[in-house]
PDB file of N, CA and C in Angstrom:
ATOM      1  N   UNK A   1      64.479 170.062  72.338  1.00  0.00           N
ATOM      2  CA  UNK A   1      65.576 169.116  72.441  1.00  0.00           C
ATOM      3  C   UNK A   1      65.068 167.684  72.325  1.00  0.00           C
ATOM      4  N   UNK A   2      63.646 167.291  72.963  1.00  0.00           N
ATOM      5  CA  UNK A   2      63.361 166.311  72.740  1.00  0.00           C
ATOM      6  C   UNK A   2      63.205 165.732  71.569  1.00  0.00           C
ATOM      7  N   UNK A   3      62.243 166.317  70.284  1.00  0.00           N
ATOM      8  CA  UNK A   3      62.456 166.561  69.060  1.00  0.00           C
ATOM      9  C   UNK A   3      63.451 165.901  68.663  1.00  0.00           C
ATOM     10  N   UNK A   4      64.826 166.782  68.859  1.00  0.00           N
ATOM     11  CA  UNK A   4      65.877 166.373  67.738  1.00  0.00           C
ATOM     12  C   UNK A   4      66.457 164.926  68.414  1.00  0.00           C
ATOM     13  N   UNK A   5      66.122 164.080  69.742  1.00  0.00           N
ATOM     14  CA  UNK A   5      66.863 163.330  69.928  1.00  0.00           C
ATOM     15  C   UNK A   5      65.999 162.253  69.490  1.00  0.00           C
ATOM     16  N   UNK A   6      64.400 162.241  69.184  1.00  0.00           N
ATOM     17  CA  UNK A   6      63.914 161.333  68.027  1.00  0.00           C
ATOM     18  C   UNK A   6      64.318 161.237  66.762  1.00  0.00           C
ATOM     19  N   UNK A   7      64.658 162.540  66.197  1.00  0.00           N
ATOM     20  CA  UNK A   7      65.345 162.125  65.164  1.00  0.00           C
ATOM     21  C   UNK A   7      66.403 161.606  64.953  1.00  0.00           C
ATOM     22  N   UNK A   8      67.095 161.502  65.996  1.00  0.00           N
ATOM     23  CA  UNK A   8      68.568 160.508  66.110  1.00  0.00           C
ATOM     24  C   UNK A   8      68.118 159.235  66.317  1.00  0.00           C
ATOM     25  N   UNK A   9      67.212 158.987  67.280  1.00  0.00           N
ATOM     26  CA  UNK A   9      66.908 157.560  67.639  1.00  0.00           C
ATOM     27  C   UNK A   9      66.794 156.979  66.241  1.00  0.00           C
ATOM     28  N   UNK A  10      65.545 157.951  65.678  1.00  0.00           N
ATOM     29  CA  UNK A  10      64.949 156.737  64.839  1.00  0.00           C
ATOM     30  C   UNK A  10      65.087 156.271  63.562  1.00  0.00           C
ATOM     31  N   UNK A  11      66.472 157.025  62.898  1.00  0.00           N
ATOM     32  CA  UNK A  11      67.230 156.199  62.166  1.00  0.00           C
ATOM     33  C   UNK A  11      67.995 154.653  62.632  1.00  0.00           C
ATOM     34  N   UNK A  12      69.057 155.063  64.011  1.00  0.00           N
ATOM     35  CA  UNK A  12      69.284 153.921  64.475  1.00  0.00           C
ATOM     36  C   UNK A  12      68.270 152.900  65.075  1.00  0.00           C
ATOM     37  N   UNK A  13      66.913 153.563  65.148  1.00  0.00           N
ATOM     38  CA  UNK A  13      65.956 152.376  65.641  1.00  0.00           C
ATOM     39  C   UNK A  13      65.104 151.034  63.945  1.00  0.00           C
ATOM     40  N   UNK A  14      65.680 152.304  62.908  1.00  0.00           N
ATOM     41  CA  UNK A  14      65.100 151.489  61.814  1.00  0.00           C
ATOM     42  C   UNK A  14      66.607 150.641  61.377  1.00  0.00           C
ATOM     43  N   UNK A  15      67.459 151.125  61.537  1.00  0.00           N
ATOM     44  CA  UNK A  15      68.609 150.491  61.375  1.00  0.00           C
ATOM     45  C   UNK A  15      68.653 148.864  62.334  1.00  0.00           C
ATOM     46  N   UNK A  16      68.262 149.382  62.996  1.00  0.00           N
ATOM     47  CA  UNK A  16      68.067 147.779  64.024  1.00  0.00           C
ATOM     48  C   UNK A  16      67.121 146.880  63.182  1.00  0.00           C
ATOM     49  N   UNK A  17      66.067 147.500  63.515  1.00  0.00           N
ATOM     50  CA  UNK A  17      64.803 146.585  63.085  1.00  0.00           C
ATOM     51  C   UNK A  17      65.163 146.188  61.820  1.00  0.00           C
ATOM     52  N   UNK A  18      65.897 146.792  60.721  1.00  0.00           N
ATOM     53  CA  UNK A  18      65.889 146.486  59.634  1.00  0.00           C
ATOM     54  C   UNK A  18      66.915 145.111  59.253  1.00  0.00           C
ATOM     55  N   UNK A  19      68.373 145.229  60.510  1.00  0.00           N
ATOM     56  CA  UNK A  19      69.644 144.252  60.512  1.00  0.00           C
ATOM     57  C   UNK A  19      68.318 142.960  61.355  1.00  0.00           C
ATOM     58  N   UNK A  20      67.376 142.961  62.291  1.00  0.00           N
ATOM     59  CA  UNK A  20      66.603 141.874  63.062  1.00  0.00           C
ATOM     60  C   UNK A  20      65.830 141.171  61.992  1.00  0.00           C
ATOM     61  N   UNK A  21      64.770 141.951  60.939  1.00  0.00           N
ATOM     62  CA  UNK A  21      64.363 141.117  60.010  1.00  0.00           C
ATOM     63  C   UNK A  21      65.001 140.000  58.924  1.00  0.00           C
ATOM     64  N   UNK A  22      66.414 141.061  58.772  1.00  0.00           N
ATOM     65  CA  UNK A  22      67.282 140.538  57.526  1.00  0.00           C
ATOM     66  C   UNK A  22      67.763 139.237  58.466  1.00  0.00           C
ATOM     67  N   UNK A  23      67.858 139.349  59.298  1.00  0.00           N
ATOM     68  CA  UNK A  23      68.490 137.932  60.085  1.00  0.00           C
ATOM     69  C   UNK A  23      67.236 136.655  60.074  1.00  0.00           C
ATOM     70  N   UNK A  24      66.470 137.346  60.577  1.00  0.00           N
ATOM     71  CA  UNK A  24      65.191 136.762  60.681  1.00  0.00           C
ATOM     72  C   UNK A  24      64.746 135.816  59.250  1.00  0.00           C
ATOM     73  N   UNK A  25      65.058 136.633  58.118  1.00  0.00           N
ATOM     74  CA  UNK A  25      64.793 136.349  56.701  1.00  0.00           C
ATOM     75  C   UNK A  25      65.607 134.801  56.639  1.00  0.00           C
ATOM     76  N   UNK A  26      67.289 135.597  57.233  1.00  0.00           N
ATOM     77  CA  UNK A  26      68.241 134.509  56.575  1.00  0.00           C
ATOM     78  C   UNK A  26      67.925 133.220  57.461  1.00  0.00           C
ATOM     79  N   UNK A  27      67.754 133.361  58.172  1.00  0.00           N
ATOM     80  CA  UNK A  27      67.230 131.791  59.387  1.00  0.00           C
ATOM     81  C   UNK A  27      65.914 130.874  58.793  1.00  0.00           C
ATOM     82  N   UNK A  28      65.070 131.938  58.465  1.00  0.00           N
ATOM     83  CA  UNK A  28      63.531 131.068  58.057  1.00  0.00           C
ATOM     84  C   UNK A  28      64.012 130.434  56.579  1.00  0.00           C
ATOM     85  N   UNK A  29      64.797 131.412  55.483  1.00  0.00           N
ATOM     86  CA  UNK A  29      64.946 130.947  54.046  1.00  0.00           C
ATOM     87  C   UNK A  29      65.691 129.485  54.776  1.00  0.00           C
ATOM     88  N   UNK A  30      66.706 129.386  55.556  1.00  0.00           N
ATOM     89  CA  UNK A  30      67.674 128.277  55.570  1.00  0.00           C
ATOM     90  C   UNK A  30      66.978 127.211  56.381  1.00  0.00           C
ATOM     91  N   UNK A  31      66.314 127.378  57.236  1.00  0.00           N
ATOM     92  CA  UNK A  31      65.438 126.465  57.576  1.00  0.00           C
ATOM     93  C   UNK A  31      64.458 125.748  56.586  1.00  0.00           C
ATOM     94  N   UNK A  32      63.852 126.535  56.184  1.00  0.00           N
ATOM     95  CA  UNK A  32      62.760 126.253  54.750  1.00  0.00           C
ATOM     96  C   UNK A  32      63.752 125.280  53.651  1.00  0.00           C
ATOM     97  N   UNK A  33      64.969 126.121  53.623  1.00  0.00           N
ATOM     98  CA  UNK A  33      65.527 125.092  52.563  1.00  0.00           C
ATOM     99  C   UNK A  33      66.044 123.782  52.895  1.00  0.00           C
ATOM    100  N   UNK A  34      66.384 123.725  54.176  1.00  0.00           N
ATOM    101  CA  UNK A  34      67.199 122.733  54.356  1.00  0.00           C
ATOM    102  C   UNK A  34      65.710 121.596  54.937  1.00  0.00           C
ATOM    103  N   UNK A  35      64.874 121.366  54.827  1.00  0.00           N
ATOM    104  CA  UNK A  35      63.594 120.785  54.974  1.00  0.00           C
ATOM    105  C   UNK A  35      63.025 120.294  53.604  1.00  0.00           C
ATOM    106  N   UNK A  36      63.367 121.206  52.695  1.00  0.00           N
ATOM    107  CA  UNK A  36      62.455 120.949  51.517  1.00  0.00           C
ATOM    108  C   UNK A  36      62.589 119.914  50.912  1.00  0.00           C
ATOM    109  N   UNK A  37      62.236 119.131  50.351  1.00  0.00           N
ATOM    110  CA  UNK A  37      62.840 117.595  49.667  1.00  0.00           C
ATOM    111  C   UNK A  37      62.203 117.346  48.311  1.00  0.00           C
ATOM    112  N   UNK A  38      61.085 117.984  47.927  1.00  0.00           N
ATOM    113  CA  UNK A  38      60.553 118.320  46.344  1.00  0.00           C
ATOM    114  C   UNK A  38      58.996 117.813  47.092  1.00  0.00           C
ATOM    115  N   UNK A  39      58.218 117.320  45.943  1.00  0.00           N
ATOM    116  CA  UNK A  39      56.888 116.844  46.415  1.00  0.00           C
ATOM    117  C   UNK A  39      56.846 115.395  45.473  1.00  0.00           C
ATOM    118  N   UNK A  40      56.490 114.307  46.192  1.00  0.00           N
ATOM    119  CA  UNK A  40      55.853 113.483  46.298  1.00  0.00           C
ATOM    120  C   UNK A  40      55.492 113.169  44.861  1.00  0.00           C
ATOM    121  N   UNK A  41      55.658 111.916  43.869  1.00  0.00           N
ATOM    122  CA  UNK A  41      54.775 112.042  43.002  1.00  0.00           C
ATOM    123  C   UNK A  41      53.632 111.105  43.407  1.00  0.00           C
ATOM    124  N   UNK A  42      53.108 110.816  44.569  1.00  0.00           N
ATOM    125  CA  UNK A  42      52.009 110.107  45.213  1.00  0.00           C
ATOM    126  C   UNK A  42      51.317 110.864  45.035  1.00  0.00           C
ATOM    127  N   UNK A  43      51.435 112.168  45.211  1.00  0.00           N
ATOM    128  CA  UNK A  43      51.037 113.426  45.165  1.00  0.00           C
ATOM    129  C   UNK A  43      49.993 113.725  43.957  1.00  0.00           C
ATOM    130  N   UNK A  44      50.831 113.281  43.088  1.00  0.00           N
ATOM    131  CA  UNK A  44      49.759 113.307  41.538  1.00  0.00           C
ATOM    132  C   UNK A  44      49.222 112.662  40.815  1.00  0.00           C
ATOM    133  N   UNK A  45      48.945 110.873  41.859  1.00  0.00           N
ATOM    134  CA  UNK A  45      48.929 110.099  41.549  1.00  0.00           C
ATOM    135  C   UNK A  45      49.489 109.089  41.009  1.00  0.00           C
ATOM    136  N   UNK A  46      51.130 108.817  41.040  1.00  0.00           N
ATOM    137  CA  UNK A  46      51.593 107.723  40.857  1.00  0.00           C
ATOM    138  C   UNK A  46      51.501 106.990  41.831  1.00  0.00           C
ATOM    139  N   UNK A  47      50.869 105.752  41.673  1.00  0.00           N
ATOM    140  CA  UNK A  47      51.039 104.797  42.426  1.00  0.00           C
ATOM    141  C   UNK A  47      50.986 102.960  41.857  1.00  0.00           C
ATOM    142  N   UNK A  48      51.919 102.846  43.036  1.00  0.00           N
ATOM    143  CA  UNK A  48      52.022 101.609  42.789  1.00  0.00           C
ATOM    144  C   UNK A  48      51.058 100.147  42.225  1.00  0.00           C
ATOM    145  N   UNK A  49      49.695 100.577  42.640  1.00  0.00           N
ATOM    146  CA  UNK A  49      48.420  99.874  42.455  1.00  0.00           C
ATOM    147  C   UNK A  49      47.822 100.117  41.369  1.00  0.00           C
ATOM    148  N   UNK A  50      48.369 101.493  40.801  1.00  0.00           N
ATOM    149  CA  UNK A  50      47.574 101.750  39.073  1.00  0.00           C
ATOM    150  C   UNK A  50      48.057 101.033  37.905  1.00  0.00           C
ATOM    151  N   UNK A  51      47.423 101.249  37.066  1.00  0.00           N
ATOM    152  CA  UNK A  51      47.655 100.577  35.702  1.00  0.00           C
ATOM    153  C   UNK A  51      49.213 101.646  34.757  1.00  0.00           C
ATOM    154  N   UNK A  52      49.964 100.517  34.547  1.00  0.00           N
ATOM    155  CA  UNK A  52      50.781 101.934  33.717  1.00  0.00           C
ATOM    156  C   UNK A  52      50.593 102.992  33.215  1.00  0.00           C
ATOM    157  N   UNK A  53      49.598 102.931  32.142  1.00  0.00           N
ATOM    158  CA  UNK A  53      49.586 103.928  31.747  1.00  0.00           C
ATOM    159  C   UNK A  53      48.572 105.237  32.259  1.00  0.00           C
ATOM    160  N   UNK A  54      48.187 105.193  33.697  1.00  0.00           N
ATOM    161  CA  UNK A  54      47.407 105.715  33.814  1.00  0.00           C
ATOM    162  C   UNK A  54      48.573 106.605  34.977  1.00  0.00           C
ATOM    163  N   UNK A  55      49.659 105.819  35.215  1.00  0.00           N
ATOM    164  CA  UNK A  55      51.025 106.096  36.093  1.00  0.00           C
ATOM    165  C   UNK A  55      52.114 107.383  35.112  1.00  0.00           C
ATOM    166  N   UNK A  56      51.554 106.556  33.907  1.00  0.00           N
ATOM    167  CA  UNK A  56      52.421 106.947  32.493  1.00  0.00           C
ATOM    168  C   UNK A  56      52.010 109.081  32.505  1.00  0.00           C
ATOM    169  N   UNK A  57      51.007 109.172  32.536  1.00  0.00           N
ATOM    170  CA  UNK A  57      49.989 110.397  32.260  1.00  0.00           C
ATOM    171  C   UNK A  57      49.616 111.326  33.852  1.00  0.00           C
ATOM    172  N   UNK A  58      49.973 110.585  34.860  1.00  0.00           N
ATOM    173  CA  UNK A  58      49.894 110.930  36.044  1.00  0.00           C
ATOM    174  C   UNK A  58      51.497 111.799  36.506  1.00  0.00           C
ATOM    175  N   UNK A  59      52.320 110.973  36.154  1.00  0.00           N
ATOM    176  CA  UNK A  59      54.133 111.012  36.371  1.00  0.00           C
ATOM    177  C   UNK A  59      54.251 112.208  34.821  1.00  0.00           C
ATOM    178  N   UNK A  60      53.616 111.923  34.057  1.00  0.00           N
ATOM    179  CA  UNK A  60      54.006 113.697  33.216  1.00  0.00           C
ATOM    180  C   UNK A  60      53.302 114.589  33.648  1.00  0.00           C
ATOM    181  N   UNK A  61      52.282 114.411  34.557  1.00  0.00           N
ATOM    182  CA  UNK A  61      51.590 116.166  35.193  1.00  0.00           C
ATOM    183  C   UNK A  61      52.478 116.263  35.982  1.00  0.00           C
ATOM    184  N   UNK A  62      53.245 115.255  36.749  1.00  0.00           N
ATOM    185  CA  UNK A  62      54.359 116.008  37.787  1.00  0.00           C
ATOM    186  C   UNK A  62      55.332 116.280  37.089  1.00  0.00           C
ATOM    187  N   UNK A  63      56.233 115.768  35.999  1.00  0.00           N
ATOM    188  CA  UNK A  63      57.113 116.209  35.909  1.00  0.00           C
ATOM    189  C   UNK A  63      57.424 117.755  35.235  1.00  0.00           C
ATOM    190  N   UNK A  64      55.986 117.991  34.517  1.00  0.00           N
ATOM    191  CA  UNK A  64      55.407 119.434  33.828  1.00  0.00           C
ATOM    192  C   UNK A  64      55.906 120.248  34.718  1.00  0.00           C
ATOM    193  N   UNK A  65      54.774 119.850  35.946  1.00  0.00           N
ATOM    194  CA  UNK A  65      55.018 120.943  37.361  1.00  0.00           C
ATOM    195  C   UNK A  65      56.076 121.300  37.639  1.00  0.00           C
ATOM    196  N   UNK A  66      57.254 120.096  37.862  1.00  0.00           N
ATOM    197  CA  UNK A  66      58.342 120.155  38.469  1.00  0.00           C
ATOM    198  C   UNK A  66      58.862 121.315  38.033  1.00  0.00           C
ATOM    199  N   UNK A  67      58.648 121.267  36.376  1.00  0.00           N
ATOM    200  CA  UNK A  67      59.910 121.839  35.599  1.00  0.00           C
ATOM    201  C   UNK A  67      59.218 123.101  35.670  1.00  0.00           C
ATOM    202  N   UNK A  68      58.326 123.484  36.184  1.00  0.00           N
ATOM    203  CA  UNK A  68      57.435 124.810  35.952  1.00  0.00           C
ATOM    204  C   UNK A  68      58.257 125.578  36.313  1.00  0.00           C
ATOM    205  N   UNK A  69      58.684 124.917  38.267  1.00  0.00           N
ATOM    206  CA  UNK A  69      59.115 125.478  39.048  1.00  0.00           C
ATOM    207  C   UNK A  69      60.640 125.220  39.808  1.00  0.00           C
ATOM    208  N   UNK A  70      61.167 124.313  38.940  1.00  0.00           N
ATOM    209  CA  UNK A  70      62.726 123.971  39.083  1.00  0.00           C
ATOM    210  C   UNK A  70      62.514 123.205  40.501  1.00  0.00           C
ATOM    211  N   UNK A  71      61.615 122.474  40.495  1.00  0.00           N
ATOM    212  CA  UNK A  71      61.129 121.565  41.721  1.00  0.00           C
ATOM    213  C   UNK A  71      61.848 120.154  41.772  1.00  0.00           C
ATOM    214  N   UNK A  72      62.069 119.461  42.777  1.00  0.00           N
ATOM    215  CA  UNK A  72      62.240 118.042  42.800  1.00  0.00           C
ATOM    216  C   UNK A  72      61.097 117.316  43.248  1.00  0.00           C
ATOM    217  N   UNK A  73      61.398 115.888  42.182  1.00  0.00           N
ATOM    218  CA  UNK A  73      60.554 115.362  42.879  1.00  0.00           C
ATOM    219  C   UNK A  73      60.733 113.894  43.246  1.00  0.00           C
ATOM    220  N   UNK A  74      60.244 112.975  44.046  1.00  0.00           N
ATOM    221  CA  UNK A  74      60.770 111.806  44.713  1.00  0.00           C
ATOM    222  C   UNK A  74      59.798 111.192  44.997  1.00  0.00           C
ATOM    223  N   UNK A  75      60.761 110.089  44.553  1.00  0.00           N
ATOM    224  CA  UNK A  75      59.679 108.604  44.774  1.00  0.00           C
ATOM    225  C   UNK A  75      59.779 107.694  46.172  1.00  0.00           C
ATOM    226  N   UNK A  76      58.610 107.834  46.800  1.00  0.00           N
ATOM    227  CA  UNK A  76      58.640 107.067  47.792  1.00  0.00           C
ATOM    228  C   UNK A  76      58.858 105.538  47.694  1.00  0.00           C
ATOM    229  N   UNK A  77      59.591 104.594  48.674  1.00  0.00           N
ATOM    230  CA  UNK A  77      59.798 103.520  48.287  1.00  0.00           C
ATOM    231  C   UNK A  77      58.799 102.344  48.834  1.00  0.00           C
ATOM    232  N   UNK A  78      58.691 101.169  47.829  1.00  0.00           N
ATOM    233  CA  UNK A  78      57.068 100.700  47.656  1.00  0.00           C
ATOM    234  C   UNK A  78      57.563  99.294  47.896  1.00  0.00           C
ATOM    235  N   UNK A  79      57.009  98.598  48.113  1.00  0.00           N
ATOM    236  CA  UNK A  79      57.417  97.071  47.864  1.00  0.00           C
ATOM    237  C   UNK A  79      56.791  96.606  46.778  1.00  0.00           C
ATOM    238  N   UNK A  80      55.975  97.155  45.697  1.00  0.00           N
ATOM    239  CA  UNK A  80      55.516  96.657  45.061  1.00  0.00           C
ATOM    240  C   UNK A  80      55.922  97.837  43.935  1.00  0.00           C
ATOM    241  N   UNK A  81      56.616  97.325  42.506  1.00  0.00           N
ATOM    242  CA  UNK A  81      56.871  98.305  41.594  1.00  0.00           C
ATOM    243  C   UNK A  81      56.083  99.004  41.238  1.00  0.00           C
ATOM    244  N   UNK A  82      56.311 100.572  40.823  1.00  0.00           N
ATOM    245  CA  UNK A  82      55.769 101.316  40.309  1.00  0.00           C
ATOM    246  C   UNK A  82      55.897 100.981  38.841  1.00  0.00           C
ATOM    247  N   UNK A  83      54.459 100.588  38.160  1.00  0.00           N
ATOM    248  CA  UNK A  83      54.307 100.471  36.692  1.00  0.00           C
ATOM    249  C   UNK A  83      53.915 102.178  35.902  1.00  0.00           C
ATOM    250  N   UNK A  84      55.199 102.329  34.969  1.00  0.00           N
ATOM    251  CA  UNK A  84      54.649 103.188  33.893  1.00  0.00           C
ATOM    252  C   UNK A  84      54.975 102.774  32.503  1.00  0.00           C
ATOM    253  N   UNK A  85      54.230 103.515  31.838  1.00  0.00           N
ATOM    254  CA  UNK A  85      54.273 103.108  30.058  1.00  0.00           C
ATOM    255  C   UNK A  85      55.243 104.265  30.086  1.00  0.00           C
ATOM    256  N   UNK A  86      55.600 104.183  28.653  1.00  0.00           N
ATOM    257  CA  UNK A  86      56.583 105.008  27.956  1.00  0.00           C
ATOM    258  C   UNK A  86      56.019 106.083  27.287  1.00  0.00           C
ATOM    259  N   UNK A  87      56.895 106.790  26.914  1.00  0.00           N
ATOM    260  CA  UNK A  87      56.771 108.175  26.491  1.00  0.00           C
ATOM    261  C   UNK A  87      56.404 109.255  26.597  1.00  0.00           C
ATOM    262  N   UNK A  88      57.095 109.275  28.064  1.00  0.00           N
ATOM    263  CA  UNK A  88      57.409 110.218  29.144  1.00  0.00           C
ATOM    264  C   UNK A  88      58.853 111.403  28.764  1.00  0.00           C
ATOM    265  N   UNK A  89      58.063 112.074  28.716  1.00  0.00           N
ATOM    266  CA  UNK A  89      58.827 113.401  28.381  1.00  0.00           C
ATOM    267  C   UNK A  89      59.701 113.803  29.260  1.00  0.00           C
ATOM    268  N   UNK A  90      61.074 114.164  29.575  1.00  0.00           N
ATOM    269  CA  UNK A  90      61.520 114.931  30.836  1.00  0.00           C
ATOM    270  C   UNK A  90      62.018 116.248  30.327  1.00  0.00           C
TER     271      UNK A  90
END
């Protein structure tokens, strides 16, 4: 008898565990998302102190990336302009 009342449990015990992760899932994905903000193009070297075109060639490795991965990305704000040259691909 003991037997068969594990086998009752332990469908409804994977049935649990299985509704606790899926919750678990949906909380961490929505947390994670609602945090995310893209990355930095400081990140890949744009900065305000470089020479354009070195901003120019720095700002297309991020925007490559971005698009690799359907990423955003954002510019931190500088008091001093960010210089780039042209012919920048998006």
């Amino acid at each position: 008898m003991k037997f068969r009342a594990n086998r009752i449990i332990h469908p409804v015990a994977f049935f649990i565990g299985f509704m606790v992760v899926s919750v678990l899932n949906a909380v961490a994905s929505d947390a994670v998302g609602a945090t995310y903000i893209g990355r930095s193009i400081r990140e890949f070297g744009v900065l305000p102190e470089n020479e354009a075109i070195e901003n120019a060639k720095n700002l297309q490795k991020a925007i490559d990336w971005a698009a690799e991965r359907g990423a955003a990305l954002f510019v931190e704000p500088s008091d001093e302009p960010y210089r780039v040259a042209g012919g920048i691909i998006l």
